[in-house]
PDB file of N, CA and C in Angstrom:
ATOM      1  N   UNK A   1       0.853  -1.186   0.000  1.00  0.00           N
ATOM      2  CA  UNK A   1       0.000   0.000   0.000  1.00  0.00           C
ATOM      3  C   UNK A   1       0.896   1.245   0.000  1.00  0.00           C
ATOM      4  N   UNK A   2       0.533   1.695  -0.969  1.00  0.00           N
ATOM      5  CA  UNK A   2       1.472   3.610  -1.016  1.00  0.00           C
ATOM      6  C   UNK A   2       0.433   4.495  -0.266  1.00  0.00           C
ATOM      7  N   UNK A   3       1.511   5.127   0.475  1.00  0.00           N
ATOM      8  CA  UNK A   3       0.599   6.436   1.042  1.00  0.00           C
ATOM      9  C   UNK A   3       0.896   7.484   0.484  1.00  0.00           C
ATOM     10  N   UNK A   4      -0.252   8.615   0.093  1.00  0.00           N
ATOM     11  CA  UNK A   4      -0.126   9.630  -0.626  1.00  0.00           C
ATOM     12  C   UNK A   4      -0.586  10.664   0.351  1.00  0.00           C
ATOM     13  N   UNK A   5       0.066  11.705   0.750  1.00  0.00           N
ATOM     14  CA  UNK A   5      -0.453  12.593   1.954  1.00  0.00           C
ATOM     15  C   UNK A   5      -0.390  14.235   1.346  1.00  0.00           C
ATOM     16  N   UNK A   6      -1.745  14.782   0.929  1.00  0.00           N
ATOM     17  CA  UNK A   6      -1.764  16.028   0.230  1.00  0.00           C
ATOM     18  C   UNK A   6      -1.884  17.201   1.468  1.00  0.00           C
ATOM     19  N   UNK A   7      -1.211  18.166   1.349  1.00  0.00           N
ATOM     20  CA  UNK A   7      -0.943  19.345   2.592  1.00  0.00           C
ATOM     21  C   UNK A   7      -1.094  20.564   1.848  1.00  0.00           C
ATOM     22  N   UNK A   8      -2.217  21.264   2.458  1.00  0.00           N
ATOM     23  CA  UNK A   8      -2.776  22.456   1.664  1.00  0.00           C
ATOM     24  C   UNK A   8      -3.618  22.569   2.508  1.00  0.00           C
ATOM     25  N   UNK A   9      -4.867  23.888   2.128  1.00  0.00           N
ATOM     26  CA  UNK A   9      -5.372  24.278   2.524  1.00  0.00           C
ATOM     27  C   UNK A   9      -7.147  24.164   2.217  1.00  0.00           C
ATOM     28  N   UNK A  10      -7.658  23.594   2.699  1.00  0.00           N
ATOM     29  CA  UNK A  10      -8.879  22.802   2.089  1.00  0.00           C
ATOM     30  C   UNK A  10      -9.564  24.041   1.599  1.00  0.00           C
ATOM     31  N   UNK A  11      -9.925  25.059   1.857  1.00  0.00           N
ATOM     32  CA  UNK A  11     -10.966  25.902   0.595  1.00  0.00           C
ATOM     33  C   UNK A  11     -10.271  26.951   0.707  1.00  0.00           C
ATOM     34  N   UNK A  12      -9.074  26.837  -0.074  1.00  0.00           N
ATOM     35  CA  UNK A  12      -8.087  27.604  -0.987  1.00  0.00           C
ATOM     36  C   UNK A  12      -7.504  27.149  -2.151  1.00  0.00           C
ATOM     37  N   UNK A  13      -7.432  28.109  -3.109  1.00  0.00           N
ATOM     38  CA  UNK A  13      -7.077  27.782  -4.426  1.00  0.00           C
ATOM     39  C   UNK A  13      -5.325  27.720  -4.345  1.00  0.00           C
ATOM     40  N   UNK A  14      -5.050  26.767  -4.928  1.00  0.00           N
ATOM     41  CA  UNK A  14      -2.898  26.724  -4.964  1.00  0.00           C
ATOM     42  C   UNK A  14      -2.745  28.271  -5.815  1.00  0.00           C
ATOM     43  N   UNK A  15      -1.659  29.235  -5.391  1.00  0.00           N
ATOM     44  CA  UNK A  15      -1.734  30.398  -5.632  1.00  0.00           C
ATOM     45  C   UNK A  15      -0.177  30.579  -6.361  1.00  0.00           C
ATOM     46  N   UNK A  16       0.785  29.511  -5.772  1.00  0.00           N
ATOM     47  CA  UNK A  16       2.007  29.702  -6.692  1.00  0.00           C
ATOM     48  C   UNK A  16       2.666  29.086  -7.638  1.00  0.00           C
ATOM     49  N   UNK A  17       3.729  28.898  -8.051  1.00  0.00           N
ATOM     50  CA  UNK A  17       3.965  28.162  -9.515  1.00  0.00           C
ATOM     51  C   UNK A  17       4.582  26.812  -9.028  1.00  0.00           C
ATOM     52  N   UNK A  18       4.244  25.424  -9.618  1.00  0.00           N
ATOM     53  CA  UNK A  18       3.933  24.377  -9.533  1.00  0.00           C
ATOM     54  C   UNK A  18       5.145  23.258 -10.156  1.00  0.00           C
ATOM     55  N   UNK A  19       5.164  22.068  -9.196  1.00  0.00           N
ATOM     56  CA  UNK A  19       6.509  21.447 -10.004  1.00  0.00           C
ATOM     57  C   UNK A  19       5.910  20.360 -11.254  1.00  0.00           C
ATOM     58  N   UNK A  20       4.723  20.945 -11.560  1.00  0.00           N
ATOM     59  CA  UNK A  20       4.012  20.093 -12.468  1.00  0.00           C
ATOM     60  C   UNK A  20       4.117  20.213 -14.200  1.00  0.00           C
ATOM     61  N   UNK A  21       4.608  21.406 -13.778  1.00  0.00           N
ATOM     62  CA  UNK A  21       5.048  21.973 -14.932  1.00  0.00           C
ATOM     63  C   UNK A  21       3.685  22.465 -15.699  1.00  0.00           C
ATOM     64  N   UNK A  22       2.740  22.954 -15.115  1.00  0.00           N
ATOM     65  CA  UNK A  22       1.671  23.371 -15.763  1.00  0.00           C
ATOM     66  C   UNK A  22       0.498  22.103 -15.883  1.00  0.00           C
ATOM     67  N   UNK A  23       0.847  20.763 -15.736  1.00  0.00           N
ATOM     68  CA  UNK A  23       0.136  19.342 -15.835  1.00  0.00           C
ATOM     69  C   UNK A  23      -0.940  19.110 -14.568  1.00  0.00           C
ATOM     70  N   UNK A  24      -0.775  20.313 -13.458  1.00  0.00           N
ATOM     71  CA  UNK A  24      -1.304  19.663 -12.501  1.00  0.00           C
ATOM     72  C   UNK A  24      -2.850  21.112 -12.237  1.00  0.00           C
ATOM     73  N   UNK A  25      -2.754  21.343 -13.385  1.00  0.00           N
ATOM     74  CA  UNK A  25      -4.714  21.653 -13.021  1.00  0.00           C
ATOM     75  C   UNK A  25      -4.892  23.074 -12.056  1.00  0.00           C
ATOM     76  N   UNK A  26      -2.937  23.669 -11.606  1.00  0.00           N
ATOM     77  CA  UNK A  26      -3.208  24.602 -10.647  1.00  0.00           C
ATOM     78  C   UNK A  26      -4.333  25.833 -11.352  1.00  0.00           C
ATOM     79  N   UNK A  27      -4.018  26.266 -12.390  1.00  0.00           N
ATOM     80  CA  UNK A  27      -4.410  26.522 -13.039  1.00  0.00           C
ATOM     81  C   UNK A  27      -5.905  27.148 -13.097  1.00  0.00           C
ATOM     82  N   UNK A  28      -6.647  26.318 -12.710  1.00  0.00           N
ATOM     83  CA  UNK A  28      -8.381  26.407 -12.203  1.00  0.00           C
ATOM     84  C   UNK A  28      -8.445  26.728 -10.943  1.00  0.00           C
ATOM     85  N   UNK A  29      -9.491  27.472 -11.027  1.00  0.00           N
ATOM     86  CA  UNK A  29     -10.761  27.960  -9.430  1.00  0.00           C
ATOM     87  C   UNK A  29     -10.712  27.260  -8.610  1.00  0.00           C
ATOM     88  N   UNK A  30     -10.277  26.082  -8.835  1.00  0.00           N
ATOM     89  CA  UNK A  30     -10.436  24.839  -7.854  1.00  0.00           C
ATOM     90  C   UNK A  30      -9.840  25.294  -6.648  1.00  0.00           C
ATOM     91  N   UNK A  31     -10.217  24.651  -5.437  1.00  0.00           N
ATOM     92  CA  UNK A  31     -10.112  25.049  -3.942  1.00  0.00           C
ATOM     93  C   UNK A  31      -8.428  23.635  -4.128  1.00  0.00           C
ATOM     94  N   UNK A  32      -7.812  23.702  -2.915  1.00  0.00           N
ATOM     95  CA  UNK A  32      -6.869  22.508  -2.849  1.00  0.00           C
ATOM     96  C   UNK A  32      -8.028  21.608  -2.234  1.00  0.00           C
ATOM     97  N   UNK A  33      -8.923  21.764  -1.723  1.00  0.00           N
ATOM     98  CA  UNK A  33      -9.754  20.518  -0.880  1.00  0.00           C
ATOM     99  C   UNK A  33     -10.645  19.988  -2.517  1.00  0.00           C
ATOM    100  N   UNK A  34     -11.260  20.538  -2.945  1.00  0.00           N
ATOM    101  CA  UNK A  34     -11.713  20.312  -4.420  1.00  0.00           C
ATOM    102  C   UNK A  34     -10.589  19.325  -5.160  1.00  0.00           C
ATOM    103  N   UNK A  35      -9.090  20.005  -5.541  1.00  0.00           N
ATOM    104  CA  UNK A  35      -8.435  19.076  -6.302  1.00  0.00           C
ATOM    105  C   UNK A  35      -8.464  17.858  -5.756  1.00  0.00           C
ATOM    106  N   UNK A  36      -7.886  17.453  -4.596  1.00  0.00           N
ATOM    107  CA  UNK A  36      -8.030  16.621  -3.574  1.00  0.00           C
ATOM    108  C   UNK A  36      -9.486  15.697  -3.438  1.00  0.00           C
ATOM    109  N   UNK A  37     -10.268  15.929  -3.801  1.00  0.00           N
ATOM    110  CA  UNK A  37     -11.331  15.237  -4.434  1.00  0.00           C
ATOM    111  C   UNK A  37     -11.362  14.757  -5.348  1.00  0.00           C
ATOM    112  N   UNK A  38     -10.632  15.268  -6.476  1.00  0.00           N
ATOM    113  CA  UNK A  38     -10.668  15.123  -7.881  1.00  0.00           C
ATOM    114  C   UNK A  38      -9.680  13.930  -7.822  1.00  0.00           C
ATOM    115  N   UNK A  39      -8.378  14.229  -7.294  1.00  0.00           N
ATOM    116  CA  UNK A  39      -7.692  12.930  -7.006  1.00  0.00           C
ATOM    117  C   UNK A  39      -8.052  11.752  -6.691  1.00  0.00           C
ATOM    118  N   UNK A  40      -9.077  11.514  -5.398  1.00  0.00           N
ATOM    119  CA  UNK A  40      -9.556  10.806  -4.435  1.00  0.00           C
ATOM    120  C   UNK A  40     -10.418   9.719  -5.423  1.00  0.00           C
ATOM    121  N   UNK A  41     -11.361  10.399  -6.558  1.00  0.00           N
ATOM    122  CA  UNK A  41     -11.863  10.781  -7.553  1.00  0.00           C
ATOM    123  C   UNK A  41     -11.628   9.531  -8.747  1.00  0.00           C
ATOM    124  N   UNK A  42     -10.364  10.017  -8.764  1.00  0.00           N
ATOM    125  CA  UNK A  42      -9.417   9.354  -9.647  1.00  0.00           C
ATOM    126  C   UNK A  42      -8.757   8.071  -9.710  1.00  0.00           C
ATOM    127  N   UNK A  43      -8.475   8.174  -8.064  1.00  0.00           N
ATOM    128  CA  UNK A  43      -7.774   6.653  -8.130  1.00  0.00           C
ATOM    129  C   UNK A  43      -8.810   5.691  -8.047  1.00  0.00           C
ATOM    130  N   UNK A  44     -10.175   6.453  -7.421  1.00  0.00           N
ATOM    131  CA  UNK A  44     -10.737   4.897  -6.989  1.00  0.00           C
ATOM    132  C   UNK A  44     -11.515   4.276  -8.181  1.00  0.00           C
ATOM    133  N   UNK A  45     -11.593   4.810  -9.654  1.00  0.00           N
ATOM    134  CA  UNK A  45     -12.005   4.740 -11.097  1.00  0.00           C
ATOM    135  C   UNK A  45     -10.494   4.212 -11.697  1.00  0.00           C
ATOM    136  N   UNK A  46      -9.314   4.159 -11.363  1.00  0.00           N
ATOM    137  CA  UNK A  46      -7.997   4.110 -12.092  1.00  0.00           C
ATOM    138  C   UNK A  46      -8.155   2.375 -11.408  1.00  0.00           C
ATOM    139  N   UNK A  47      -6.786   2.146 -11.336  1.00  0.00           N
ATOM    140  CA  UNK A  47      -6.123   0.663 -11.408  1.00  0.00           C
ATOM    141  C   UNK A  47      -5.199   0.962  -9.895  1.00  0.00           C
ATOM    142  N   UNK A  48      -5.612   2.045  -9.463  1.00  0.00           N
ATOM    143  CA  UNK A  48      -4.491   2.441  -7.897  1.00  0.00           C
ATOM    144  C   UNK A  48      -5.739   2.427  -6.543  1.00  0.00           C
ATOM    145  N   UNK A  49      -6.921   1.858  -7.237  1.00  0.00           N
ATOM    146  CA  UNK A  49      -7.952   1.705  -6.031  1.00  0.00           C
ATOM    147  C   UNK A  49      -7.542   0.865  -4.923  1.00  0.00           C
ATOM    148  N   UNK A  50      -6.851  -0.219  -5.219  1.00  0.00           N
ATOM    149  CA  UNK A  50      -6.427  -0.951  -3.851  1.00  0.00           C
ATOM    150  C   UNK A  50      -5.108  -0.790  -3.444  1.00  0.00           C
ATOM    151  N   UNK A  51      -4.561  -0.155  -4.431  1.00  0.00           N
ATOM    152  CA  UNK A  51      -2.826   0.024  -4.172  1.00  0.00           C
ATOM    153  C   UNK A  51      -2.371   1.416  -3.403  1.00  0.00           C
ATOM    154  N   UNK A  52      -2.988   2.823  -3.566  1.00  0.00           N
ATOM    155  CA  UNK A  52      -3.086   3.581  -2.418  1.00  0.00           C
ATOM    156  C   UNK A  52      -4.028   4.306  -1.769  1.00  0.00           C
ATOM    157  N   UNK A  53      -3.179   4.233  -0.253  1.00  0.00           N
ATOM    158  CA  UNK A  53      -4.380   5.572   0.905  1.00  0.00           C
ATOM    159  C   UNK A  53      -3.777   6.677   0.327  1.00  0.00           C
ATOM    160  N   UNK A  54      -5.016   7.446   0.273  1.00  0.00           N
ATOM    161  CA  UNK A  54      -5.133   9.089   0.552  1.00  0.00           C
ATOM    162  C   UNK A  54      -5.472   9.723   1.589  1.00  0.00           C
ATOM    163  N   UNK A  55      -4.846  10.690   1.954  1.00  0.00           N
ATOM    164  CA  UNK A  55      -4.570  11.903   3.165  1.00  0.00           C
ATOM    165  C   UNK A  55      -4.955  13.288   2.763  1.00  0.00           C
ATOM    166  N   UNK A  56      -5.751  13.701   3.257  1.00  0.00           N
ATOM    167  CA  UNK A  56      -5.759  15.538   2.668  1.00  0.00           C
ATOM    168  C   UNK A  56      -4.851  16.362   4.310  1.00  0.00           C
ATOM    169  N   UNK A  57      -4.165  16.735   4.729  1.00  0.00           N
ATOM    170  CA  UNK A  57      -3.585  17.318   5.802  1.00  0.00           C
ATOM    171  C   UNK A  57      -3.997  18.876   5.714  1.00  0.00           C
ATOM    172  N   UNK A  58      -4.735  19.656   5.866  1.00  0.00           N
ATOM    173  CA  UNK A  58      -4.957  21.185   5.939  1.00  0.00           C
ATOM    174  C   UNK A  58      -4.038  21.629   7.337  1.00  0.00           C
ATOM    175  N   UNK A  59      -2.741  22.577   6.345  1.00  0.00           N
ATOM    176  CA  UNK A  59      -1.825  23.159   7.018  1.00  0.00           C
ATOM    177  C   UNK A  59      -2.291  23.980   8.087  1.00  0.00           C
ATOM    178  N   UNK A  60      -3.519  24.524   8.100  1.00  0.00           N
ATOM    179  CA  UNK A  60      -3.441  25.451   8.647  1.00  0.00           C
ATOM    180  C   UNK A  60      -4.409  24.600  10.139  1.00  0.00           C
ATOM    181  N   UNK A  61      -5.474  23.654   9.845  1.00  0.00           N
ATOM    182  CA  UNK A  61      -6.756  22.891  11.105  1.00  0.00           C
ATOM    183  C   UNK A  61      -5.580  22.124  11.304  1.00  0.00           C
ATOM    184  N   UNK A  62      -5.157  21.085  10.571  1.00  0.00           N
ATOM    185  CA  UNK A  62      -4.488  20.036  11.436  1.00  0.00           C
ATOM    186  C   UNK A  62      -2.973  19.776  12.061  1.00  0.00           C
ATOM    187  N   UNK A  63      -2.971  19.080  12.594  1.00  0.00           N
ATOM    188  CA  UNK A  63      -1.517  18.734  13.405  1.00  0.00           C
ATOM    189  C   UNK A  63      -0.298  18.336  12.713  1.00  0.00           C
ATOM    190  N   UNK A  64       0.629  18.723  12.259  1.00  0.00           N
ATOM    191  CA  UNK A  64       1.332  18.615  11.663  1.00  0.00           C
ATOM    192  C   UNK A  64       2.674  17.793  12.177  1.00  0.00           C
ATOM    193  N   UNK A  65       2.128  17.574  13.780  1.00  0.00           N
ATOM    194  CA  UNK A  65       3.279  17.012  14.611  1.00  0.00           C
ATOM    195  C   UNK A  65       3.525  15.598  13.138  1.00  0.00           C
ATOM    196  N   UNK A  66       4.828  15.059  13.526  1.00  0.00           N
ATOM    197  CA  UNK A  66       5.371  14.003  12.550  1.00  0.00           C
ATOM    198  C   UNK A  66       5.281  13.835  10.921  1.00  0.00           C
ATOM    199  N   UNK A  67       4.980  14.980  10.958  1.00  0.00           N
ATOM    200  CA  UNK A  67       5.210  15.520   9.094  1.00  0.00           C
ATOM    201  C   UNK A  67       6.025  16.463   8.831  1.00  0.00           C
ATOM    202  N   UNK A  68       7.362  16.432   9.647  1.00  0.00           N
ATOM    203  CA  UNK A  68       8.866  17.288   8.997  1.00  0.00           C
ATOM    204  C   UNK A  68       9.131  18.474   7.872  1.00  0.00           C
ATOM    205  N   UNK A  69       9.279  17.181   7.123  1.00  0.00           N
ATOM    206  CA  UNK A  69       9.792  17.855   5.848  1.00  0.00           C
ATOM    207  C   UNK A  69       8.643  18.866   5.230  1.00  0.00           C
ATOM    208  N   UNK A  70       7.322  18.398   5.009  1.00  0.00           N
ATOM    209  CA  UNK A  70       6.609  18.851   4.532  1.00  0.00           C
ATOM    210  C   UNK A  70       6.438  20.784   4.970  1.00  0.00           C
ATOM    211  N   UNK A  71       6.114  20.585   6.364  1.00  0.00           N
ATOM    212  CA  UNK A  71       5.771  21.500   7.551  1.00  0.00           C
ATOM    213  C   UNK A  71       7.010  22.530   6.950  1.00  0.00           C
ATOM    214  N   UNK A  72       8.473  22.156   7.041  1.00  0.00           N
ATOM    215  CA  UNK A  72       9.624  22.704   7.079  1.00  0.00           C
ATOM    216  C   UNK A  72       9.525  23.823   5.284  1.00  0.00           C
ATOM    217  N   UNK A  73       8.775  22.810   4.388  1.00  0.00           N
ATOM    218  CA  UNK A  73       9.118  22.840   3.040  1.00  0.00           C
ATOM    219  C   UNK A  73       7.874  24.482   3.055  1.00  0.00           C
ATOM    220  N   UNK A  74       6.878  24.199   3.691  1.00  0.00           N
ATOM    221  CA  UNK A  74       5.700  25.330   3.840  1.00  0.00           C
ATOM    222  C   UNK A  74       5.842  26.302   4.157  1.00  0.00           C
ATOM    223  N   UNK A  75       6.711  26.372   5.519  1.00  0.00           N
ATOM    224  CA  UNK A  75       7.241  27.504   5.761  1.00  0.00           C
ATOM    225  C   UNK A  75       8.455  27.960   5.243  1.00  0.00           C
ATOM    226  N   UNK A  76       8.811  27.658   4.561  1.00  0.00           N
ATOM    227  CA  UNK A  76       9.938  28.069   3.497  1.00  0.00           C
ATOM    228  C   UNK A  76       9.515  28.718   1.912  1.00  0.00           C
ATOM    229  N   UNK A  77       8.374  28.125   2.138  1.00  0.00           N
ATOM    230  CA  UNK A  77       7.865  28.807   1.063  1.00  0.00           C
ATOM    231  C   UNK A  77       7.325  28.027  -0.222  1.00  0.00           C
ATOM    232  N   UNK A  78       7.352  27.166  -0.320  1.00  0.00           N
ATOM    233  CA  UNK A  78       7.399  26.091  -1.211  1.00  0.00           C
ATOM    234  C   UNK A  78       5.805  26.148  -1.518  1.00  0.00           C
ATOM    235  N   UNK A  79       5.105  26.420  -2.578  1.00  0.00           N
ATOM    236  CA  UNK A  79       3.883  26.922  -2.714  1.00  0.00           C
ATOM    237  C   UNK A  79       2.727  25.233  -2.326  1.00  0.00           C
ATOM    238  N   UNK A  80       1.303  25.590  -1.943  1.00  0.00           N
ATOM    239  CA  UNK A  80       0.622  24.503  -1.434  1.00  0.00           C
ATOM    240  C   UNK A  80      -0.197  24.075  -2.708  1.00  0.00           C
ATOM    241  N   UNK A  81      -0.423  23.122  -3.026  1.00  0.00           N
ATOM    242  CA  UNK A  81      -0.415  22.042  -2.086  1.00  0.00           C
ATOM    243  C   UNK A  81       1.246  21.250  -2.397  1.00  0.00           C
ATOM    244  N   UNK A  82       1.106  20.467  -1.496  1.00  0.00           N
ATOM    245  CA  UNK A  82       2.311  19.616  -1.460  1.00  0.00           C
ATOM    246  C   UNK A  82       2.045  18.125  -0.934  1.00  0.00           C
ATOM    247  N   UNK A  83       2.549  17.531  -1.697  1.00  0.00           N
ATOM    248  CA  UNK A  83       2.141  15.956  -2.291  1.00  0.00           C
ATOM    249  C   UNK A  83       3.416  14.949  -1.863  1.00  0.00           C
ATOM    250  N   UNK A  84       3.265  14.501  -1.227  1.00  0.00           N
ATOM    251  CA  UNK A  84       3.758  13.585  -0.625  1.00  0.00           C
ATOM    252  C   UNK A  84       3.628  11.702  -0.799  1.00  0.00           C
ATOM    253  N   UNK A  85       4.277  11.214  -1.554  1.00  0.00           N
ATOM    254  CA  UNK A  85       4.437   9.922  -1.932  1.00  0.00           C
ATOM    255  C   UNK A  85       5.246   8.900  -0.846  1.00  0.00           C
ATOM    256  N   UNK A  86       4.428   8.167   0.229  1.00  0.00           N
ATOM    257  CA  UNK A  86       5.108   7.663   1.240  1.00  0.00           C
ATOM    258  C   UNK A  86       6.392   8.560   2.305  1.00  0.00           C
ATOM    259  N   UNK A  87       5.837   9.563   2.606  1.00  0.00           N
ATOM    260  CA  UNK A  87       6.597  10.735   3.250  1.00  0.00           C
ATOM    261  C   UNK A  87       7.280  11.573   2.657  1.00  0.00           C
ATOM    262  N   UNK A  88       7.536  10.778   1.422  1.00  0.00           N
ATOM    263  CA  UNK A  88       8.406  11.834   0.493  1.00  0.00           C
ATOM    264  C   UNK A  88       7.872  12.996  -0.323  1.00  0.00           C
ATOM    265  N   UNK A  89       7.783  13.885   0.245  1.00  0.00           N
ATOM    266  CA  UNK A  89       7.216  15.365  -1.242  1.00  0.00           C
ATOM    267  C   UNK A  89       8.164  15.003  -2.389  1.00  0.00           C
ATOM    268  N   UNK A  90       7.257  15.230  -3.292  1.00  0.00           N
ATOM    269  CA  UNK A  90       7.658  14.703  -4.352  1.00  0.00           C
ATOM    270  C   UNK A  90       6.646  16.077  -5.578  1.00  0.00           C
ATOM    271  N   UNK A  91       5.714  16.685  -5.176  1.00  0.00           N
ATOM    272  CA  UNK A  91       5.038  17.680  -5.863  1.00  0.00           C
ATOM    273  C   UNK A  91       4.890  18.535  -4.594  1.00  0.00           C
ATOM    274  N   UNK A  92       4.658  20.046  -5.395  1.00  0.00           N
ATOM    275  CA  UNK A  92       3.987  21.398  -5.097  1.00  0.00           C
ATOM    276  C   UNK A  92       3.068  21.956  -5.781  1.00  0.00           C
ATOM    277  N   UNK A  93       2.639  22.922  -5.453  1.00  0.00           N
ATOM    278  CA  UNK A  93       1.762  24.182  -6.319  1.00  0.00           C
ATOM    279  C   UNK A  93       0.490  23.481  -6.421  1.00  0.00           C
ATOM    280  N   UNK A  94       0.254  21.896  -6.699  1.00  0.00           N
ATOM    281  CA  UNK A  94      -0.489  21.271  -7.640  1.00  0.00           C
ATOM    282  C   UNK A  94      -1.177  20.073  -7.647  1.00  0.00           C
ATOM    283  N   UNK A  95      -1.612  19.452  -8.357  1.00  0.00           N
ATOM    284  CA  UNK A  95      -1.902  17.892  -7.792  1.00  0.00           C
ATOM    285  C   UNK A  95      -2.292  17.560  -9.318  1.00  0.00           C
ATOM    286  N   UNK A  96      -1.289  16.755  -9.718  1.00  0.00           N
ATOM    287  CA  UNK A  96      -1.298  16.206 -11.408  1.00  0.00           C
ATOM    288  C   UNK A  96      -1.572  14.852 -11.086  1.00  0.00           C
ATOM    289  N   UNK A  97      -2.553  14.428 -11.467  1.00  0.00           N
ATOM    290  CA  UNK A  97      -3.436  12.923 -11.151  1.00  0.00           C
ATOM    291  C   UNK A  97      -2.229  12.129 -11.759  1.00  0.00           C
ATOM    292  N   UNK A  98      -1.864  12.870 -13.216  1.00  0.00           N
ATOM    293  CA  UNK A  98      -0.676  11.044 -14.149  1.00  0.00           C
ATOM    294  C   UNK A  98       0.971  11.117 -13.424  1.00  0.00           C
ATOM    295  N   UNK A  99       1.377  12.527 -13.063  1.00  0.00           N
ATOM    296  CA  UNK A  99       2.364  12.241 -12.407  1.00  0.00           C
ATOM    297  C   UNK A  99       2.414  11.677 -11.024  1.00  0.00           C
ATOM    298  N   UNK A 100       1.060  11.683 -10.173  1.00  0.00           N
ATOM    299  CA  UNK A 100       0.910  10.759  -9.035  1.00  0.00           C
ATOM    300  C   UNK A 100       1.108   9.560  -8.959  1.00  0.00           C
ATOM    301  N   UNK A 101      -0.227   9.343 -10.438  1.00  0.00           N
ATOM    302  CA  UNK A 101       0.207   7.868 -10.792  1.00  0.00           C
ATOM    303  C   UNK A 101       1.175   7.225 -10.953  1.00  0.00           C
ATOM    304  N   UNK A 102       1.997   7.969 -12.185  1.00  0.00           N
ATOM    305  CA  UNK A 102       2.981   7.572 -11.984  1.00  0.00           C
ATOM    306  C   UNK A 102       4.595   7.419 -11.229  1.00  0.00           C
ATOM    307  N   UNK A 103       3.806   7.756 -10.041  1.00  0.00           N
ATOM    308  CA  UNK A 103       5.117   7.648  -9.142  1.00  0.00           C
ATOM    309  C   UNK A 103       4.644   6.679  -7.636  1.00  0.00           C
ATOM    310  N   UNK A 104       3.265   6.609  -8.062  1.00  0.00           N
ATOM    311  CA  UNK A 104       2.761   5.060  -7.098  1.00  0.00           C
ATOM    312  C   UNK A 104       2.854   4.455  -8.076  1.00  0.00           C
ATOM    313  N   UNK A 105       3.013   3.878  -9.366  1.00  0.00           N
ATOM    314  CA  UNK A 105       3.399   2.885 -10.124  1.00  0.00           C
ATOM    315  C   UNK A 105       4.716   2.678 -10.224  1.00  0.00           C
ATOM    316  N   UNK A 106       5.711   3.637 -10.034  1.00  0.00           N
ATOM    317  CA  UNK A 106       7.501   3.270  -9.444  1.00  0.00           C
ATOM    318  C   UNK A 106       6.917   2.107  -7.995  1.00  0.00           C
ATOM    319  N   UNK A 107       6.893   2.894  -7.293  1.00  0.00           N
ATOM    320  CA  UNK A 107       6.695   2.539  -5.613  1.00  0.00           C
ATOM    321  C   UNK A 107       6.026   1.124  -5.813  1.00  0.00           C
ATOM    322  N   UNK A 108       5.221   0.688  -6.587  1.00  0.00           N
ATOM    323  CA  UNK A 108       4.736  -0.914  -6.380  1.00  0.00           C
ATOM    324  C   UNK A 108       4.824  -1.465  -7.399  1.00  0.00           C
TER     325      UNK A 108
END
């Protein structure tokens, strides 16, 4: 099982530039709690329905105790949302459903 843990701000739109390279939808009105649906959305219609959990973490309501890097990467500036592939951030700005995929399809 891959864990995917998204950290943003549930009804806020991602506001800065993205490691998606434009692929990840920042782009739209969409809230980060919205994309984060759209994801949620996604896998359980894709071929990653039993292969990963999803996490939405809102930086600002929840506890961030034992999420490091992420926490560290936020306040540094690193624009939200931020996407996390088994602890590892691995995206910002964004949430690109095929580059998710394909980086829980490395992982299993």
């Amino acid at each position: 099982m891959v864990q995917v843990d998204v950290f943003g701000i549930r009804e806020e739109a991602p506001a800065g530039s993205c490691s998606c390279g434009g692929a990840c939808g920042s782009a739209t009105e969409k809230t980060m709690g919205e994309m984060y649906e759209d994801l949620v959305r996604f896998c359980q219609e894709s071929d990653l329905a039993t292969d990963v959990q999803l996490q939405f973490i809102d930086v600002i309501e929840d506890d961030l105790k034992g999420f490091d890097t992420p926490h560290t990467m936020f306040k540094n500036g690193f624009a939200l949302p931020l996407v996390a592939v088994n602890g590892v951030v691995r995206f910002y700005g964004g949430i690109s459903h095929s580059m998710i995929y394909d980086e829980v399809r490395k992982v299993c």
